[in-house]
Protein backbone atom coordinates (compact mmCIF):
# COMPACT_ATOMS: atom_id res chain seq x y z
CA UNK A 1 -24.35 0.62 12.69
CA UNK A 2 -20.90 0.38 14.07
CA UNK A 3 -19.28 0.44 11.02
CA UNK A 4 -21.09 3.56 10.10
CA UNK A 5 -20.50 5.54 12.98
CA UNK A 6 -16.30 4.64 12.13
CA UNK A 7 -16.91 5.98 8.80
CA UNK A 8 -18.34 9.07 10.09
CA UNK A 9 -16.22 10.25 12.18
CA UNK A 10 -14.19 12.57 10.35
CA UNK A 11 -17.92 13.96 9.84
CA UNK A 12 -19.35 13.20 12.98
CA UNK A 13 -17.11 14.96 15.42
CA UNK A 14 -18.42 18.05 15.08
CA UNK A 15 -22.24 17.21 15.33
CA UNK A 16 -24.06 17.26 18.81
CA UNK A 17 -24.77 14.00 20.15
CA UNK A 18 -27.65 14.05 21.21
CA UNK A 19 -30.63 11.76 21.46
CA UNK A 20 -34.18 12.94 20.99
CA UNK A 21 -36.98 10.69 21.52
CA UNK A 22 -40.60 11.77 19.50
CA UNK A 23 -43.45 9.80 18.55
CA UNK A 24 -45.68 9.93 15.98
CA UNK A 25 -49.05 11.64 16.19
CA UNK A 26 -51.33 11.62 13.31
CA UNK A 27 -54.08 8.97 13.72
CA UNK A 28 -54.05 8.25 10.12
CA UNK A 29 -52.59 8.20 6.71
CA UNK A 30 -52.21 10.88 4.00
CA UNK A 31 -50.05 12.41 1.42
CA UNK A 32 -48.92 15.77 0.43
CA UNK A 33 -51.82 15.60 -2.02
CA UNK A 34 -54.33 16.32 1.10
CA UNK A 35 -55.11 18.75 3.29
CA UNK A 36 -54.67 16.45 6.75
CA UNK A 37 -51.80 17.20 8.70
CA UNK A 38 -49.46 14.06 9.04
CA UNK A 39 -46.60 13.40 11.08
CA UNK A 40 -44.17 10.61 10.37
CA UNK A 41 -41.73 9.32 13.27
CA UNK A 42 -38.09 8.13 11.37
CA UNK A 43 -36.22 5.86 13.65
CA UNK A 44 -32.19 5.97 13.09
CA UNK A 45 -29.05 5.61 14.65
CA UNK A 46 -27.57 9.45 13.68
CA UNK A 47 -27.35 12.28 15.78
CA UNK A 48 -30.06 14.25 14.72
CA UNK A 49 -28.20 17.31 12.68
CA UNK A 50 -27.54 14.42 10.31
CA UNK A 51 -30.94 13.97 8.62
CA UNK A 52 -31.82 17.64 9.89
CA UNK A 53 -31.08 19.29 6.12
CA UNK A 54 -33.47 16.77 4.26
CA UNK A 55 -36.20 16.55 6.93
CA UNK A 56 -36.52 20.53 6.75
CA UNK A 57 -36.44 20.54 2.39
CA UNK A 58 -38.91 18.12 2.42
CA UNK A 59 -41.18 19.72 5.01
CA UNK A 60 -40.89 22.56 3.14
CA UNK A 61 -42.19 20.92 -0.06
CA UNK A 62 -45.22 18.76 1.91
CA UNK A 63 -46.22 21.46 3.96
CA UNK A 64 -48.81 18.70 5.17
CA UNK A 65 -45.98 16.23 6.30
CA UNK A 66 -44.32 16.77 9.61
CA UNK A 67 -41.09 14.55 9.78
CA UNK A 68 -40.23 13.67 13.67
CA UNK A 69 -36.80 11.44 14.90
CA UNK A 70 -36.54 9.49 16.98
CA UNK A 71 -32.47 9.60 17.44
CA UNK A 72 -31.39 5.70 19.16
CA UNK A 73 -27.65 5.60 19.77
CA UNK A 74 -25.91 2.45 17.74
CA UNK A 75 -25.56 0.26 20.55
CA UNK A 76 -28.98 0.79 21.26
CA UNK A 77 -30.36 0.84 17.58
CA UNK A 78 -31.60 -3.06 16.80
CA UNK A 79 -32.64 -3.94 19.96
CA UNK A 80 -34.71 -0.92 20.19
CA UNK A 81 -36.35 -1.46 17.26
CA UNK A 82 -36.51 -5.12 17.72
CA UNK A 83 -38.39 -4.65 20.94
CA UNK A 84 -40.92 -1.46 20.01
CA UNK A 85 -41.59 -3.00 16.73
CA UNK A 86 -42.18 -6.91 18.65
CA UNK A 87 -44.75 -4.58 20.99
CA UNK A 88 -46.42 -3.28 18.42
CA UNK A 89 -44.16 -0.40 16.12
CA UNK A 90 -47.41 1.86 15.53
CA UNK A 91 -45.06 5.03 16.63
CA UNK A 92 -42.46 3.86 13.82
CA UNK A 93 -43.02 5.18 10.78
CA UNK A 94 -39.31 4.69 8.68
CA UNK A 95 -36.63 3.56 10.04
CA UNK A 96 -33.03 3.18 8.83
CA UNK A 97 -31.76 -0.30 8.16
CA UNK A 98 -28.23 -1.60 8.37
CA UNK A 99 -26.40 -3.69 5.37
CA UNK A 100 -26.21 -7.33 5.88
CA UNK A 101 -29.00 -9.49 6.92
CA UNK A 102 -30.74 -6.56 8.83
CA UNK A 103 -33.62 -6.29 6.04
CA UNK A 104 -33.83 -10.42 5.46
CA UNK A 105 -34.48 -10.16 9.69
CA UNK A 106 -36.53 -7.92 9.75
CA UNK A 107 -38.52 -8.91 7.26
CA UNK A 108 -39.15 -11.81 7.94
CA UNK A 109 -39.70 -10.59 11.37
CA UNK A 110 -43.31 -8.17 9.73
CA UNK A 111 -40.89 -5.33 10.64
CA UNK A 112 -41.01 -4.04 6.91
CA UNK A 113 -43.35 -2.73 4.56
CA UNK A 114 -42.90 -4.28 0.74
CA UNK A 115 -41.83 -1.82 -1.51
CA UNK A 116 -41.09 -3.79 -4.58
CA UNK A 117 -43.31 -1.22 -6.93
CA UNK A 118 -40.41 1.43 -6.44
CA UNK A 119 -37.74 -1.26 -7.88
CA UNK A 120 -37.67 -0.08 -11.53
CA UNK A 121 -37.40 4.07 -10.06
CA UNK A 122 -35.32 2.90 -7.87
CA UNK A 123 -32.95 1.26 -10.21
CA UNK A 124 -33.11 3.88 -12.42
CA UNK A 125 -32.26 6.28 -10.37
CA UNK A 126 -29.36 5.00 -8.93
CA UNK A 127 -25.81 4.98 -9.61
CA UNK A 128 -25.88 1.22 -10.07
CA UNK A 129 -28.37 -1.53 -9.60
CA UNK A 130 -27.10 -3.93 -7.18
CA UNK A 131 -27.29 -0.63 -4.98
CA UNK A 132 -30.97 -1.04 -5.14
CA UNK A 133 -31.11 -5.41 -5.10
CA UNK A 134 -28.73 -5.96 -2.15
CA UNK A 135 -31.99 -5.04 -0.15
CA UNK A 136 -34.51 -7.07 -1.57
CA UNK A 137 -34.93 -10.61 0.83
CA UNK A 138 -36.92 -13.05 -1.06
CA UNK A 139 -37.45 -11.98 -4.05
CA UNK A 140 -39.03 -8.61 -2.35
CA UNK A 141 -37.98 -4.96 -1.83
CA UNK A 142 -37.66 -3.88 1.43
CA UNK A 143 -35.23 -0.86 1.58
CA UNK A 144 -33.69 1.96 -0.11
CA UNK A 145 -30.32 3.40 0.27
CA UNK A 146 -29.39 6.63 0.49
CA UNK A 147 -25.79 7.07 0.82
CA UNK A 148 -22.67 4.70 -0.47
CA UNK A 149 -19.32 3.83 0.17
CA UNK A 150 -16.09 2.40 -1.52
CA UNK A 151 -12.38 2.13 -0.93
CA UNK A 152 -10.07 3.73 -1.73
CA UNK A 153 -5.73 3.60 -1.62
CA UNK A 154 -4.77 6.71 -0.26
CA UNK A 155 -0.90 7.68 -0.23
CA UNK A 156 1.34 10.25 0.97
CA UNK A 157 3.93 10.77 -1.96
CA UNK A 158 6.56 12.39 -0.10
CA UNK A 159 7.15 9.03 2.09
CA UNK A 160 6.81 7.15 -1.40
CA UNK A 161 9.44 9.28 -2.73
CA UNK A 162 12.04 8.65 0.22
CA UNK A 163 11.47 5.06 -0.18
CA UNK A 164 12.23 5.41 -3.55
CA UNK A 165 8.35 3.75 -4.72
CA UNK A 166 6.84 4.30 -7.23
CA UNK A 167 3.51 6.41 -7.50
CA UNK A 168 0.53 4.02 -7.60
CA UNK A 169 -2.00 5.11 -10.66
CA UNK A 170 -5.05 6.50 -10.41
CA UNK A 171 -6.55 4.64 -12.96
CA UNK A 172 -9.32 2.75 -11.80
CA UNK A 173 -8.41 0.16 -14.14
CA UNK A 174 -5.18 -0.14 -13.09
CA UNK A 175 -5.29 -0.96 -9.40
CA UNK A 176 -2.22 -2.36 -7.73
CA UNK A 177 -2.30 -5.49 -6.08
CA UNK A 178 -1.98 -6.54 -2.58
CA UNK A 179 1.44 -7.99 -3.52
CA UNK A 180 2.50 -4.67 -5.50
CA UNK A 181 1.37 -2.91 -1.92
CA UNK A 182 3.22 -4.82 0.77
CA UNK A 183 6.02 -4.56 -1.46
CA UNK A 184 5.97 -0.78 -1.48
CA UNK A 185 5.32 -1.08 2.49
CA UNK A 186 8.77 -2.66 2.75
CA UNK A 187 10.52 -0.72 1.10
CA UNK A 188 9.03 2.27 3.43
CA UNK A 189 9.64 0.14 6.59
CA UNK A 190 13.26 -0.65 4.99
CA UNK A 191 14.23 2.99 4.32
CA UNK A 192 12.54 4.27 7.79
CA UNK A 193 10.56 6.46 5.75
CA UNK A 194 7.30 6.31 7.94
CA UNK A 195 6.64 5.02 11.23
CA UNK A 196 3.61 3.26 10.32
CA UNK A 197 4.32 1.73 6.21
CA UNK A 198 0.28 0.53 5.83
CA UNK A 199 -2.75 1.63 7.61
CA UNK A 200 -6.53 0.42 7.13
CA UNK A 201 -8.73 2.71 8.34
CA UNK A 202 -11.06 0.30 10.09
CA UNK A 203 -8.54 -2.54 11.69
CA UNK A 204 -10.33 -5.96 12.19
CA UNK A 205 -13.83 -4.55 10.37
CA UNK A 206 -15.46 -7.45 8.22
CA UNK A 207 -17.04 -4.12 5.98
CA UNK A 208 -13.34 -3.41 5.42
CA UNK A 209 -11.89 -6.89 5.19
CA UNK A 210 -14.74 -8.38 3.03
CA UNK A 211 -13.23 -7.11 -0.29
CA UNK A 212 -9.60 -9.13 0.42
CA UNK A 213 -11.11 -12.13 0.80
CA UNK A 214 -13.38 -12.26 -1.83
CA UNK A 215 -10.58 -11.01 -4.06
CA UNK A 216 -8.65 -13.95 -3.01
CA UNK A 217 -11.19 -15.79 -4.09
CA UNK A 218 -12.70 -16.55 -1.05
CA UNK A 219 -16.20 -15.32 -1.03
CA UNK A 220 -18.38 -13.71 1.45
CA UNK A 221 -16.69 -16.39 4.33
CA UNK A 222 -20.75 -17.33 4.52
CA UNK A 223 -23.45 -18.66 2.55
CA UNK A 224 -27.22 -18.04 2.47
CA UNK A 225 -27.42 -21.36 4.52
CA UNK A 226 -25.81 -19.98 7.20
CA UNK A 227 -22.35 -22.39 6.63
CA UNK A 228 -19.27 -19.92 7.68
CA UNK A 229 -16.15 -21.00 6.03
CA UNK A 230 -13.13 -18.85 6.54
CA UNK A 231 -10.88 -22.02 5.85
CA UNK A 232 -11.37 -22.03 2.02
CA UNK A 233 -7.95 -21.28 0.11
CA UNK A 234 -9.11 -18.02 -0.98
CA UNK A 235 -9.74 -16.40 2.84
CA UNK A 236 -6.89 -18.25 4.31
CA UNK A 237 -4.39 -16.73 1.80
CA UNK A 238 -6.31 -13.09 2.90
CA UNK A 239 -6.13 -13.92 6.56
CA UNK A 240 -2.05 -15.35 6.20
CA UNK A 241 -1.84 -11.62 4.66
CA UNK A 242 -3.23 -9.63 7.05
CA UNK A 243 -1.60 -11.69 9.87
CA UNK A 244 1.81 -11.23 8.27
CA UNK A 245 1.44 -7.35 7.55
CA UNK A 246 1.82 -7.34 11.59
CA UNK A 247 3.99 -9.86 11.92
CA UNK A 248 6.85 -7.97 9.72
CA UNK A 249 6.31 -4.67 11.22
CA UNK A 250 4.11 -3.74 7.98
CA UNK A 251 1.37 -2.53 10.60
CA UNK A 252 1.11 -1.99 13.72
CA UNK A 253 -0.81 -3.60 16.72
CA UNK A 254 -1.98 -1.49 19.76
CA UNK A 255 -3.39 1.05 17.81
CA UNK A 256 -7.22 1.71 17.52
CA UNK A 257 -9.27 2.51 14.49
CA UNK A 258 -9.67 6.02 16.06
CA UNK A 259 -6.04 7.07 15.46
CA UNK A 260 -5.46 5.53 11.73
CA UNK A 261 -6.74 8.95 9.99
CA UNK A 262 -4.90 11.03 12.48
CA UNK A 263 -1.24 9.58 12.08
CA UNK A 264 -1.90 9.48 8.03
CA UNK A 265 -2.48 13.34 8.24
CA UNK A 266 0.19 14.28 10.53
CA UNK A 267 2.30 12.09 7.88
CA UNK A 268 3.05 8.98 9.90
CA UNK A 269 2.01 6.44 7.23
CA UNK A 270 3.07 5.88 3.91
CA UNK A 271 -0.93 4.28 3.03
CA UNK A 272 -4.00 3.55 3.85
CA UNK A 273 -7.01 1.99 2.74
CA UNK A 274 -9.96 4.50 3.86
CA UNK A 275 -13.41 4.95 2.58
CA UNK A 276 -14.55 8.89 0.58
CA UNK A 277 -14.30 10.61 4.16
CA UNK A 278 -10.42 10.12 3.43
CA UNK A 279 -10.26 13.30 1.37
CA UNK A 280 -11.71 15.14 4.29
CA UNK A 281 -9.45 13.78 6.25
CA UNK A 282 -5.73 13.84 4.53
CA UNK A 283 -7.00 17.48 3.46
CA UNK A 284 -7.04 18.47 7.18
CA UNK A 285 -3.57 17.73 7.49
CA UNK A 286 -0.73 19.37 6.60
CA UNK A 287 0.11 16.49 3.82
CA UNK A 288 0.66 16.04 0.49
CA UNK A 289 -1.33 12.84 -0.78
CA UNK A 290 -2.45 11.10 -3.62
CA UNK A 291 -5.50 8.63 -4.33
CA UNK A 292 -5.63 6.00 -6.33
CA UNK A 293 -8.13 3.14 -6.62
CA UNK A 294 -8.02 0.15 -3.80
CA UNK A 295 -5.57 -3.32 -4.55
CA UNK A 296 -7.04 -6.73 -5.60
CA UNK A 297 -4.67 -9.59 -5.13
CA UNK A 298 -2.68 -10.81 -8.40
CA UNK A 299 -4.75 -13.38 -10.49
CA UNK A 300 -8.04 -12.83 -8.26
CA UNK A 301 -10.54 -10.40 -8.93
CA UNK A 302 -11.01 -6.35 -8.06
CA UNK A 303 -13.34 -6.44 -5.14
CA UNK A 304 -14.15 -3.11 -3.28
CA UNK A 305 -16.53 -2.72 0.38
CA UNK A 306 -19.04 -0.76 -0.02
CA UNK A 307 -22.69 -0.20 1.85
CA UNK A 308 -23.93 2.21 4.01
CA UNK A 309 -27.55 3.18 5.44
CA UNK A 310 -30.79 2.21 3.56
CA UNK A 311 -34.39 3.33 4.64
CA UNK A 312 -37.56 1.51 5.15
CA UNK A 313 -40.85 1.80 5.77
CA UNK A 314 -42.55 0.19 8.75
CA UNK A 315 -44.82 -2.58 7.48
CA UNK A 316 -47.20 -1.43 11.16
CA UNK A 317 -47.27 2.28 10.04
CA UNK A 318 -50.47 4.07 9.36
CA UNK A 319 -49.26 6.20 7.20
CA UNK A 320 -47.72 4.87 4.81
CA UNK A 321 -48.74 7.08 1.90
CA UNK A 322 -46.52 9.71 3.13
CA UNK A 323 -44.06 7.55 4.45
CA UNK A 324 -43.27 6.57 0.93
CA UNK A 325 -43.49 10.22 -0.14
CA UNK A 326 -40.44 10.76 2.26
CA UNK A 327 -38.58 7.54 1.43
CA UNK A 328 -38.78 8.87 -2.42
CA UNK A 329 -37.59 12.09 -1.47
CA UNK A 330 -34.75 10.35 0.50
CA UNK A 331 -33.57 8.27 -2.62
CA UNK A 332 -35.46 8.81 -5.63
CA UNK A 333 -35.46 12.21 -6.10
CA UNK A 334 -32.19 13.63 -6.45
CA UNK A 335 -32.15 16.59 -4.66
CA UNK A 336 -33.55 15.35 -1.51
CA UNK A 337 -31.02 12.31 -2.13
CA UNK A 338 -28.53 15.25 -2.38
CA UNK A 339 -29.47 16.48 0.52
CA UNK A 340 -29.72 13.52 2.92
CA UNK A 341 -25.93 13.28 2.51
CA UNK A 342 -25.19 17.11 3.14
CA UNK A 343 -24.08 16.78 6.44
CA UNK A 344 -22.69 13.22 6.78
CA UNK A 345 -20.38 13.89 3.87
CA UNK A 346 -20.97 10.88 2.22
CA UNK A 347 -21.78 9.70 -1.76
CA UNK A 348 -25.63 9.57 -1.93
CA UNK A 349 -26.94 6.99 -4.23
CA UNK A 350 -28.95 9.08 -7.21
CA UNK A 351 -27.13 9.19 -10.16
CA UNK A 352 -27.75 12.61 -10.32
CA UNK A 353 -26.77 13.63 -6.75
CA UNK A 354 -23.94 11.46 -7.18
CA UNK A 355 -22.38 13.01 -10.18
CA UNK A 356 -22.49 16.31 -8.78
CA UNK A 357 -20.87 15.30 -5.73
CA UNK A 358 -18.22 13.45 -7.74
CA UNK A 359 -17.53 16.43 -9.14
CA UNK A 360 -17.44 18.33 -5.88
CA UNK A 361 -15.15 15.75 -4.31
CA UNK A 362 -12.82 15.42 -7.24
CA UNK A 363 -11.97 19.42 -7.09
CA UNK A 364 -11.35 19.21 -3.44
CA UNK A 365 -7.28 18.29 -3.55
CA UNK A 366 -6.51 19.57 -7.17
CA UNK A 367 -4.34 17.40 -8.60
CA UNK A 368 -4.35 14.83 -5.43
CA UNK A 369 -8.42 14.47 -6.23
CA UNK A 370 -8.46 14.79 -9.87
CA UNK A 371 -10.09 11.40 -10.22
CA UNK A 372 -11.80 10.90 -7.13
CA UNK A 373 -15.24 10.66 -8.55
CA UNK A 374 -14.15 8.61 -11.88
CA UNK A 375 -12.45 5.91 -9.38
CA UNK A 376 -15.29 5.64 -6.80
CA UNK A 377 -18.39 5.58 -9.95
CA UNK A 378 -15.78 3.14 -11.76
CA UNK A 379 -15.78 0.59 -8.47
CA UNK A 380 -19.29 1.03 -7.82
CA UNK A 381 -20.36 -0.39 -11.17
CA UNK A 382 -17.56 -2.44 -11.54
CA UNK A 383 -16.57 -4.85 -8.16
CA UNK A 384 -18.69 -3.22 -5.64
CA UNK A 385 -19.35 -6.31 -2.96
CA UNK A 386 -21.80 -5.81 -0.67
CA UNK A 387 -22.41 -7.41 2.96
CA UNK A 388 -24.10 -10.82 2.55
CA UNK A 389 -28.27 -10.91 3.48
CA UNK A 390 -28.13 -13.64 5.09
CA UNK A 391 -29.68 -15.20 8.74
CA UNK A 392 -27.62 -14.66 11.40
CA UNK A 393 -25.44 -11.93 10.16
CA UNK A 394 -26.28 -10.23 13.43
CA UNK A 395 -23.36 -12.77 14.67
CA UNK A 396 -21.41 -13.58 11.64
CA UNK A 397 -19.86 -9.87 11.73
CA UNK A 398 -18.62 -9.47 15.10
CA UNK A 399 -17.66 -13.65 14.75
CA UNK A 400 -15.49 -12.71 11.98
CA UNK A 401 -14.29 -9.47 13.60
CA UNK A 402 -13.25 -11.25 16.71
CA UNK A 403 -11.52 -12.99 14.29
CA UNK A 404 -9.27 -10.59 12.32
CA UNK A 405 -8.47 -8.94 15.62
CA UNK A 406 -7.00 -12.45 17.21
CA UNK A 407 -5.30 -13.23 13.57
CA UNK A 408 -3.44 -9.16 14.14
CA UNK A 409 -2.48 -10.12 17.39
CA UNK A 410 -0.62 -13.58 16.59
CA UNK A 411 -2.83 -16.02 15.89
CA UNK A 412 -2.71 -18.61 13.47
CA UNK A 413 -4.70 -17.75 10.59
CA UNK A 414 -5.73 -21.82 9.58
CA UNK A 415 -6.48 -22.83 13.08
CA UNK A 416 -8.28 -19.66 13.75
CA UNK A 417 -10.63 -19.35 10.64
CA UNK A 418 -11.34 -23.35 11.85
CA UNK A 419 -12.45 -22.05 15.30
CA UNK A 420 -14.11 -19.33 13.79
CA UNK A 421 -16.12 -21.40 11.25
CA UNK A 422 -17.48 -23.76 14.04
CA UNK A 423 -18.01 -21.09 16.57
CA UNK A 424 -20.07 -18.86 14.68
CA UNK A 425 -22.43 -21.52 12.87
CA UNK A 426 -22.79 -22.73 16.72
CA UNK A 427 -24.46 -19.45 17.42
CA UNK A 428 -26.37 -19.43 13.72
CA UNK A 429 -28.19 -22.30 14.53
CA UNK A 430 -28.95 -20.99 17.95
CA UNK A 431 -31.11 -18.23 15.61
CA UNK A 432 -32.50 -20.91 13.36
């Protein structure tokens, strides 16, 4: 997904990009428990060092199980799926799903297997439930995910200190607001203390832009009818925020999401709202920084992005015994959970393979990191929002993206949202 390939990047840029295309070849299904050699084809969009840690643990522990990917770039991911799983999707044994209404689709395209038994080991194993619910589509379990995401505030407190602002808390109950932050960005912008006051990581990005507008009080911006409404009070008084943050020189325009974590570790900003890969990033910089948990607006509620990856099996697989033995190992247990994450550097979802990487990131930065893991657990469980499952998401994101990025560069924010409501339903029904 686009929005996963941003997040990796810090990650991502030294991996090989390659693309390896394998197909399944066992005629039939088994499980470890057996002595017939299986092997299982897992579709995703991830070069293939990514998954390359888990694959090899787990082969090692099914020595009957042979786990082949099939590596699709992004751009090419749905509608390669879409068209070898229309032809037929034998060769497709797991593939990775995106957040949003990618598992409603496909589902109720026969693209996915129902998994609902694994809901209560799922749930239990994970470091909160709605991790495990956003993918259910009817009632039904379609998906598991393996790695998470939140937000976070990161800050550099030398730039704080020449503005003369004060040091945001690390609390996770005590987030700042939006107000409390554009505040603080003036003051920066006022003293020339930074070139750049505020930074988000991901400019224009509906996964990072969700969580202000339903803080407003504006919800998802879409129901599960398919009616788009970025014109309630709640995401116009997001959108009139984001639009002014450019407006008065708060943030910049002309500058792509691939420089935001570069001119926050060379110390160029003052913040920025970033996902876990963050750390990695302010920590390869010469920087001091601080992190603290991400703003809500004053008298709305906490609301923090989150989503990554899930995993499903192909409902046309032949194997689906030890397709679920891998999807388990992928989720449920947490050591193979653990290790699914190793290389993207990214929260995996087991409570267990969480808490150890909490720990992990929380020691990274010393003091800068001390509660890393106690912020990111505390949002999770506490205003994690998740991308709406809903028919024709496949439009509603880049409709609404299209959208933030015309509201940075100038445009009105009411009449906008107004041509962005009708536009995108236009195209929804096209689906229907």
């Amino acid at each position: 997904m686009k929005t996963t390939a941003l997040r990796f990047g810090a990650f991502a840029a030294a991996l090989t990009m390659g693309t390896v295309g394998l197909a399944a070849c066992a005629p039939s299904d088994a499980g470890s428990g057996g002595d017939e050699k299986v092997t299982l084809t897992f579709a995703n969009a991830d070069p293939a060092e990514t998954w390359a840690v888990v694959i090899k643990a787990f082969e090692k522990s099914h020595p009957n199980i042979t786990v082949k990917q099939l590596n699709i770039p992004y751009a090419q991911y749905t509608s390669t799926i879409n068209q070898r799983m229309t032809s037929g999707g034998g060769d497709i044994d797991l593939m990775v799903v995106d957040a949003g209404g990618a598992v409603l689709d496909w589902a109720n395209r026969g693209f996915l297997a129902d998994i609902s038994d694994l809901k209560d080991d799922a749930v239990a194993a994970a470091v909160s439930e709605d991790m495990v619910t956003a993918r259910e589509a009817d009632g039904k379990l379609y998906a598991l995910e393996t790695w998470t995401t939140s937000q976070f505030l990161y800050y550099n407190p030398d730039i704080l200190a020449a503005a003369g602002v004060e040091l945001p808390s690390d609390d996770p109950e005590q987030p700042w607001t939006y107000e409390e932050l554009t505040a603080a960005a003036q003051k920066i912008k006022d003293a020339g203390a930074a070139e750049y006051p505020f930074l988000f990581d991901q400019w224009d990005s509906y996964y990072q832009l969700q969580m202000v507008g339903a803080s407003a009080g504006g919800g998802d911006g879409i129901d599960a009818d398919g009616d788009v409404d970025f014109s309630n009070d709640g995401w116009q008084k997001a959108l009139t925020w984001y639009h002014d943050l450019f407006e008065d020189g708060l943030s910049p325009r002309g500058i792509t999401n691939d420089k935001n974590g570069a001119l926050f570790q060379t110390g160029k900003a003052g913040f920025i709202i970033s996902g876990p890969w963050g750390v990695s990033v302010a920590e390869a910089g010469d920087i001091a920084y601080g992190v603290a948990p991400a703003p809500y607006f004053e008298g709305g509620e906490a609301a923090t992005s989150t989503d990554s990856w899930s995993v499903a099996i192909s409902a046309k697989s032949a194997k689906e015994e030890a397709a679920r033995e891998f999807l388990e190992y992928l989720t449920i247990d947490p050591k193979g959970n653990a290790e699914s994450a190793e290389v993207a550097g990214i929260a995996p979802t087991n409570k267990e393979a969480y808490a150890a990487y909490a720990e992990s990131m929380s020691a990274v930065g010393g003091d800068a990191t001390a509660n890393f893991g106690a912020i990111m657990q505390y949002q999770l469980e506490n205003n994690a929002v998740h991308r709406p499952g809903v028919v024709g998401y496949s439009v509603f994101e880049p409709g609404a993206n299209q959208m933030f990025s015309d509201i940075r560069n100038g445009s009105d924010p009411a009449e906008r949202a107004a041509q962005a409501d009708k536009d995108i339903e236009a195209q929804i029904a096209r689906l229907k």
